[in-house]
Protein backbone atom coordinates (compact mmCIF):
# COMPACT_ATOMS: atom_id res chain seq x y z
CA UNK A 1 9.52 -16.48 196.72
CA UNK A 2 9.63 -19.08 199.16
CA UNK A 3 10.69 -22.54 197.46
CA UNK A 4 8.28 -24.69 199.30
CA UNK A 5 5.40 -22.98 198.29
CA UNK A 6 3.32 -25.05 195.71
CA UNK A 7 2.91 -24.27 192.47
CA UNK A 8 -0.08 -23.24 190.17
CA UNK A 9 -0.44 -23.43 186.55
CA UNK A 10 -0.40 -20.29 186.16
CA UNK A 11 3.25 -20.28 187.52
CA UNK A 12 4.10 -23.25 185.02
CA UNK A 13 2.82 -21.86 182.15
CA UNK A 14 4.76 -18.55 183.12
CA UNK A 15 7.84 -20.49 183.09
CA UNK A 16 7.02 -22.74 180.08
CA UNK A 17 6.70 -19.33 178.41
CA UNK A 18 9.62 -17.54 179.08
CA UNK A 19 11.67 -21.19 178.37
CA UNK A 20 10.25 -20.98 174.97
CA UNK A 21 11.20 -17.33 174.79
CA UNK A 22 14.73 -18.06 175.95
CA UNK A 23 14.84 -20.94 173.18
CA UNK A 24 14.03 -18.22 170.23
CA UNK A 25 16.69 -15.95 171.44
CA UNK A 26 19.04 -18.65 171.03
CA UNK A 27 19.89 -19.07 175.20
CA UNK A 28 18.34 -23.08 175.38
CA UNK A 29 19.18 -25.62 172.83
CA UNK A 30 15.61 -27.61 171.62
CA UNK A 31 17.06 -30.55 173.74
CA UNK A 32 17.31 -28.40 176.65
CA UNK A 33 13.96 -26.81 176.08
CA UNK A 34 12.74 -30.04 175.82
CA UNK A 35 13.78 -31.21 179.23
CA UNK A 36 13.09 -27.81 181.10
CA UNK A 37 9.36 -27.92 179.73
CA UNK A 38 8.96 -31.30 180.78
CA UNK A 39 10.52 -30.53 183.99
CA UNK A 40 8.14 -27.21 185.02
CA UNK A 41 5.10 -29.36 183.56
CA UNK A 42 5.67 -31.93 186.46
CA UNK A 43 6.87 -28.54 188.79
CA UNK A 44 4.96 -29.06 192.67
CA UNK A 45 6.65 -25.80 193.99
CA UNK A 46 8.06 -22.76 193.36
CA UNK A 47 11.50 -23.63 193.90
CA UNK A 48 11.50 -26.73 190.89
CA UNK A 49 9.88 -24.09 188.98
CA UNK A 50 13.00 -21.34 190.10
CA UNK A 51 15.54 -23.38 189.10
CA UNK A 52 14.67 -23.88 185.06
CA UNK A 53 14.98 -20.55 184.50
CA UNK A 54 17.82 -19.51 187.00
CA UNK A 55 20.35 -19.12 184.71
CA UNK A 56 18.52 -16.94 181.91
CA UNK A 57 18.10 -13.26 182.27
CA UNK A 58 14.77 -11.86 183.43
CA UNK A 59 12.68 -10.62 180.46
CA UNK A 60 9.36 -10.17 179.80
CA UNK A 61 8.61 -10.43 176.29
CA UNK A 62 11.96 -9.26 175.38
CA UNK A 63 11.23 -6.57 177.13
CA UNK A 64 14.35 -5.57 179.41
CA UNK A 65 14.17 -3.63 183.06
CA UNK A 66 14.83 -0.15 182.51
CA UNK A 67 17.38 1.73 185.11
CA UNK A 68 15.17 4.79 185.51
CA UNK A 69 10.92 4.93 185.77
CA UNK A 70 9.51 8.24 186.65
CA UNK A 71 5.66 8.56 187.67
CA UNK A 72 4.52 12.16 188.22
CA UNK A 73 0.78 12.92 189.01
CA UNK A 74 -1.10 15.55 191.10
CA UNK A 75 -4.51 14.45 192.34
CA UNK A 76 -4.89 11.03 190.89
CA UNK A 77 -3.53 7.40 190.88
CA UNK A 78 -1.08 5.53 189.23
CA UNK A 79 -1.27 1.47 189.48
CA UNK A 80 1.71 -0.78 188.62
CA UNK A 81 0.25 -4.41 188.42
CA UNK A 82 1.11 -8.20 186.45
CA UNK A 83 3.71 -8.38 184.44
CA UNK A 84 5.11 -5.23 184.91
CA UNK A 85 9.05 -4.55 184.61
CA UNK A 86 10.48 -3.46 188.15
CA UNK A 87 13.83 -1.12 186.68
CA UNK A 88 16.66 -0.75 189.23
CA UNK A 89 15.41 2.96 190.27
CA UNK A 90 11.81 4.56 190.32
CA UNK A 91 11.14 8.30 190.79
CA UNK A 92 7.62 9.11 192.29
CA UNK A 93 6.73 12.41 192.35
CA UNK A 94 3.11 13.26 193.41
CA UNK A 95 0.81 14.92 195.36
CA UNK A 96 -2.57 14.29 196.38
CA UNK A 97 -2.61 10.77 194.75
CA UNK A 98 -1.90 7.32 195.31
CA UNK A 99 0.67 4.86 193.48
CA UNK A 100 0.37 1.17 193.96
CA UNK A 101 3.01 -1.46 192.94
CA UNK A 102 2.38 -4.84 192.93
CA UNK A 103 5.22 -7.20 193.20
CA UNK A 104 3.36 -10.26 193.13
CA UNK A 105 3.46 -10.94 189.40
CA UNK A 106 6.09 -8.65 188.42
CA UNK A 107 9.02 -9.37 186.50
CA UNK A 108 12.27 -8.96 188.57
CA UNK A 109 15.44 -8.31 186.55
CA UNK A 110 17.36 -6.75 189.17
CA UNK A 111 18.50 -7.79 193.16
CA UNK A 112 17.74 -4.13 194.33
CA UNK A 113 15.45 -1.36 193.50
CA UNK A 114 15.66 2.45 194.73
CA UNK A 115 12.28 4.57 195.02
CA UNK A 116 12.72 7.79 195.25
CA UNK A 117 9.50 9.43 196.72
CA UNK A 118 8.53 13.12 196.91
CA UNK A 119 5.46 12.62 197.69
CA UNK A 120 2.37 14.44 199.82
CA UNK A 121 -1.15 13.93 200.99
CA UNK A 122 -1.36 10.07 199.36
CA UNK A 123 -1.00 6.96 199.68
CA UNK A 124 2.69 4.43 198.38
CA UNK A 125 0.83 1.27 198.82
CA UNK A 126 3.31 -2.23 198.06
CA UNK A 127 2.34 -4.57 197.50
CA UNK A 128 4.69 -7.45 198.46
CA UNK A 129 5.07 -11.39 198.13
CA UNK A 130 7.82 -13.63 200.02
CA UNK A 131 11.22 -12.70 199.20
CA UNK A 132 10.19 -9.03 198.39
CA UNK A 133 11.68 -6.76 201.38
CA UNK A 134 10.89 -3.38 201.84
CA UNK A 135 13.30 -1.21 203.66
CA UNK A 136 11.84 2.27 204.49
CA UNK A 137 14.59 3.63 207.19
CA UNK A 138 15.56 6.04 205.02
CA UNK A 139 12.60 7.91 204.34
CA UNK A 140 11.74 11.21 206.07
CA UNK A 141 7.99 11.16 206.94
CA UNK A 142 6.11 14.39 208.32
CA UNK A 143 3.38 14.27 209.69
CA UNK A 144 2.60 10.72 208.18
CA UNK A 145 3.19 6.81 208.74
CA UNK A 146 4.30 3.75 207.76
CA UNK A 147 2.81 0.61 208.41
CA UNK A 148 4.23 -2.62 206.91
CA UNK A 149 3.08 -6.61 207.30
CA UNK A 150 5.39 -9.15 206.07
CA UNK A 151 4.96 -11.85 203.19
CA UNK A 152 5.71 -15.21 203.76
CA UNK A 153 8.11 -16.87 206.25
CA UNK A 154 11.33 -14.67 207.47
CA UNK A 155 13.25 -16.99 205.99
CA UNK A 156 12.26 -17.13 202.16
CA UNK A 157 15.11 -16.33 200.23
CA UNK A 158 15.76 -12.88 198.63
CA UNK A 159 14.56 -11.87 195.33
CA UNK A 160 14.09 -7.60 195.30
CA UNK A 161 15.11 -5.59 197.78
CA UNK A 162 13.26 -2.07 197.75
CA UNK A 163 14.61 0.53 199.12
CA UNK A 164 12.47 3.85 199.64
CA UNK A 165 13.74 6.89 200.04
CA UNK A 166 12.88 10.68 200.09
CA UNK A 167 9.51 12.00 201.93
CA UNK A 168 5.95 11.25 202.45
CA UNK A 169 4.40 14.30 204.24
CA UNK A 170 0.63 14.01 204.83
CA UNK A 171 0.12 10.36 203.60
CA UNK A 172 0.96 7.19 204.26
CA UNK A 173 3.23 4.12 203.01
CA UNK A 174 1.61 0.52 203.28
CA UNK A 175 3.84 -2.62 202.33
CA UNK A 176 1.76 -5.48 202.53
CA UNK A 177 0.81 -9.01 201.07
CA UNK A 178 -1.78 -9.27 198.27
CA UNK A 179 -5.25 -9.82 199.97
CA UNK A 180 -7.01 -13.39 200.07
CA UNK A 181 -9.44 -14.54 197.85
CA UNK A 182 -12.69 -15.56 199.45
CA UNK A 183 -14.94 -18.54 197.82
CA UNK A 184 -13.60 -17.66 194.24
CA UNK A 185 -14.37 -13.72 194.78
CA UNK A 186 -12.37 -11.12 192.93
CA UNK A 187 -9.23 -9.47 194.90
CA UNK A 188 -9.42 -6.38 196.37
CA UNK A 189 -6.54 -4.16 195.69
């Protein structure tokens, strides 16, 4: 995430959450709950918001990243979307399908994470938002492509590095930033 980006209330109340999470597992005295709430309530960017919670572990509910997540399918599609827990290494096996993983409200526990993809006649679709980086030179593609758009400046600081590897035959593997809202509309996927 890039630190100058402003922040929403959604983001605050994300962090004002997993503050008062933190506090019941016994990681933030109620003085220093206290001040961190009062602190992301007055957040403007991303980077205030970043720093309250830097020092806790990533959790969502108490729920902790798992190393291993396998998805297998044939013929149908498999969606990874808000809140879900990115684990350090994700097996995709599947054929005739797509899989799409969203990054941009997921909760990141880990610096790296390793796909590995046997997959053929689908689509990997990632979706990305700044710090996210997607390295794919490792991937043997037949008779298939890779296109990729970046999110946010080249110089917003590091939070998940994905690394895919294995093969797409037949398909295709799109990283890319979440679409844009028009006028209030929904989001496309």
């Amino acid at each position: 995430m890039s630190a100058e980006l402003r922040a929403s209330h959604e983001d605050r109340d994300r962090v004002v959450e997993a503050l008062g999470a933190a506090a019941g597992d016994g990681r933030l005295t109620a003085d220093e709950l206290d001040e961190r709430v009062e602190a992301a309530l007055v957040a403007r960017t991303l980077g205030e918001l970043a720093v309250l919670t830097a020092d806790l572990p990533a959790e969502a509910g108490g729920t902790e990243a798992k190393d291993v997540v396998r998805i297998k399918q044939t013929g149908g599609s498999a969606e990874r979307g808000d809140g879900w827990v990115v684990p350090r290494r994700l097996e995709i096996e599947s054929s005739f399908g797509d899989v799409t993983l969203d990054f941009t409200r997921a909760v990141i526990g880990h610096a790296a994470l390793r796909i590995d993809l046997d997959m053929g006649g689908g689509t990997l679709r990632l979706v990305t938002r700044p710090g996210v980086v997607v390295d794919t030179d490792s991937l043997v593609v037949e008779f298939a492509r890779i296109k990729s758009r970046p999110s946010g400046p080249p110089d917003a600081p590091v939070v998940l590095r994905v690394e895919v590897v294995g093969r797409m035959s037949y398909g295709k593997v799109v990283v890319r930033p979440p679409r844009r809202r028009l006028f209030g509309g929904s989001q496309e996927g």
